[in-house]
C-alpha atoms as a PDB file:
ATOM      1  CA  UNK A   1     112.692 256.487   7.768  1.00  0.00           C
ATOM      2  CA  UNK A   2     110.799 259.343   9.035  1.00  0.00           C
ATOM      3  CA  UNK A   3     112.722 262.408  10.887  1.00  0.00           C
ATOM      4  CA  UNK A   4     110.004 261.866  13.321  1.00  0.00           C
ATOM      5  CA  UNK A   5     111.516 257.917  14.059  1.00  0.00           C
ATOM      6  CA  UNK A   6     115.300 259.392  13.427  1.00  0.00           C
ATOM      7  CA  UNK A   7     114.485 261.782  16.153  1.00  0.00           C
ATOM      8  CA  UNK A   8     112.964 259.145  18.553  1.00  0.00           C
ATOM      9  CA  UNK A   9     116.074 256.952  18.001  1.00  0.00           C
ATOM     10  CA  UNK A  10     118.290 259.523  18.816  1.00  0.00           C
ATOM     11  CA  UNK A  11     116.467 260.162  22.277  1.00  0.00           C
ATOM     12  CA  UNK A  12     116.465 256.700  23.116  1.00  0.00           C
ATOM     13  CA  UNK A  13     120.833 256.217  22.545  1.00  0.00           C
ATOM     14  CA  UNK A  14     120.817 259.949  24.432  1.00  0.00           C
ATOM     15  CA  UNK A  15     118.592 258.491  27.110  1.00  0.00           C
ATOM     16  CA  UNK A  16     121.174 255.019  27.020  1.00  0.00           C
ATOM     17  CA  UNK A  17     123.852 257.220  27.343  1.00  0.00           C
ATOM     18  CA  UNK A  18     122.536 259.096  30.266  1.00  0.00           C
ATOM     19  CA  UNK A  19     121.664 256.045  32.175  1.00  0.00           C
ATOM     20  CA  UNK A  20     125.047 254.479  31.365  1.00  0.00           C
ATOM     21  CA  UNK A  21     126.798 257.504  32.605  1.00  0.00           C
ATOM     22  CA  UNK A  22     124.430 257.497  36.204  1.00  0.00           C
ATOM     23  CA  UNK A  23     125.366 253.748  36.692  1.00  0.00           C
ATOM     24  CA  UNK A  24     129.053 254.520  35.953  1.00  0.00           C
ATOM     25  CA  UNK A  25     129.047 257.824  38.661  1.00  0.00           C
ATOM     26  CA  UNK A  26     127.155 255.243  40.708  1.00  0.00           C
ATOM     27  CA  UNK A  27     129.824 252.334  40.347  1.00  0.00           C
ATOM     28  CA  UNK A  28     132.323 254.705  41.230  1.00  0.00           C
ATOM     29  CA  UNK A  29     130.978 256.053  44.329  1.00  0.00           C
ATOM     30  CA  UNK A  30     130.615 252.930  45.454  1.00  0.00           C
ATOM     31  CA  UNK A  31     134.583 252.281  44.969  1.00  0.00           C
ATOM     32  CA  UNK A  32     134.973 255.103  46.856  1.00  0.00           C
ATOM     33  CA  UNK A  33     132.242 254.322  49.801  1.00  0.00           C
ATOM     34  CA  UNK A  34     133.855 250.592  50.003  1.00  0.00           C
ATOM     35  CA  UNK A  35     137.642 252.382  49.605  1.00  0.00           C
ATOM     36  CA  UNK A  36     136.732 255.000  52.880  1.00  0.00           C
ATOM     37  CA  UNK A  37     135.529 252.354  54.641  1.00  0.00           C
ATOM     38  CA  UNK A  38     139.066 250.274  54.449  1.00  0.00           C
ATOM     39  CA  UNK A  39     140.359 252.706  55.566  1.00  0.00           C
ATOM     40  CA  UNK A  40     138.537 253.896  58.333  1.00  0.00           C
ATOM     41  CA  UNK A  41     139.027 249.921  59.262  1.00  0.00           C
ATOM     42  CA  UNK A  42     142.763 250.326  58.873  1.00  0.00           C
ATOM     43  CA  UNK A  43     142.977 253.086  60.872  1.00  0.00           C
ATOM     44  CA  UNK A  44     140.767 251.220  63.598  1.00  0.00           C
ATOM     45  CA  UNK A  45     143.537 248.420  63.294  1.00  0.00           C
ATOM     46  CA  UNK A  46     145.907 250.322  63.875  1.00  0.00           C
ATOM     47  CA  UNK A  47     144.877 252.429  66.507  1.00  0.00           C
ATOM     48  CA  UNK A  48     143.944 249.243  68.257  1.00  0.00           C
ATOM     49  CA  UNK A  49     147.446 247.559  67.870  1.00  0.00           C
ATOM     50  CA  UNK A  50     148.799 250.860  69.496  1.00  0.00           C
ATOM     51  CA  UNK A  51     146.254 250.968  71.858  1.00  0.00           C
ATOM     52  CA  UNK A  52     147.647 247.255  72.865  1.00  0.00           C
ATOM     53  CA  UNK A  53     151.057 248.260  72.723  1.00  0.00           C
ATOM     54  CA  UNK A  54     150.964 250.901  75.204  1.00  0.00           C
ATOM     55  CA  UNK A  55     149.017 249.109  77.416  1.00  0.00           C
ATOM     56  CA  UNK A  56     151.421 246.443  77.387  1.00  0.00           C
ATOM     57  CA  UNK A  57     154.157 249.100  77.509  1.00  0.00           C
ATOM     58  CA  UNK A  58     152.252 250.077  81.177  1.00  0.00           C
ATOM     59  CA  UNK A  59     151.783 246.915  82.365  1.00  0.00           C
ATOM     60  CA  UNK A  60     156.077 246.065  82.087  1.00  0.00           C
ATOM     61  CA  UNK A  61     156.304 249.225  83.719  1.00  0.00           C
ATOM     62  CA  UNK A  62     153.660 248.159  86.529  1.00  0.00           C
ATOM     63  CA  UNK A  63     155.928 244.491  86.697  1.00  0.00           C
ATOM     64  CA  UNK A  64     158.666 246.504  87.245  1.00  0.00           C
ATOM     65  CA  UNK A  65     157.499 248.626  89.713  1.00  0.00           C
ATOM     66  CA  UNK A  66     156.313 245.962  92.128  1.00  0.00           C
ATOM     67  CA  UNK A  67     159.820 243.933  91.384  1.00  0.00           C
END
């Protein structure tokens, strides 16, 4: 083998490497894109089911009021 061909192998598994690396950062930021997002929906969950609670809250208050 050639150094020339040793070299060119070499930059091909660096180049591998590299690529494997981007689609691994990649993977990962999509974990944490999909893991931000449950949350944000979690927090929309919740804020709704308080939301609902205090409005029932107001309207035994209201039912109160008028009894």
């Amino acid at each position: 083998m050639s150094l020339f061909l040793i070299l060119e192998f070499v930059a091909v598994l660096e180049f591998v490497a590299v690529l494997e690396f981007v689609a691994v950062l990649e993977f990962v930021a999509v974990l944490e894109f999909v893991a931000v997002l449950e949350f944000v929906a979690v927090l929309e969950c919740v804020a709704v089911l308080e939301c609902d609670a205090v409005l029932e809250f107001v309207a035994v208050l209201e039912c109160d009021a008028v009894l």
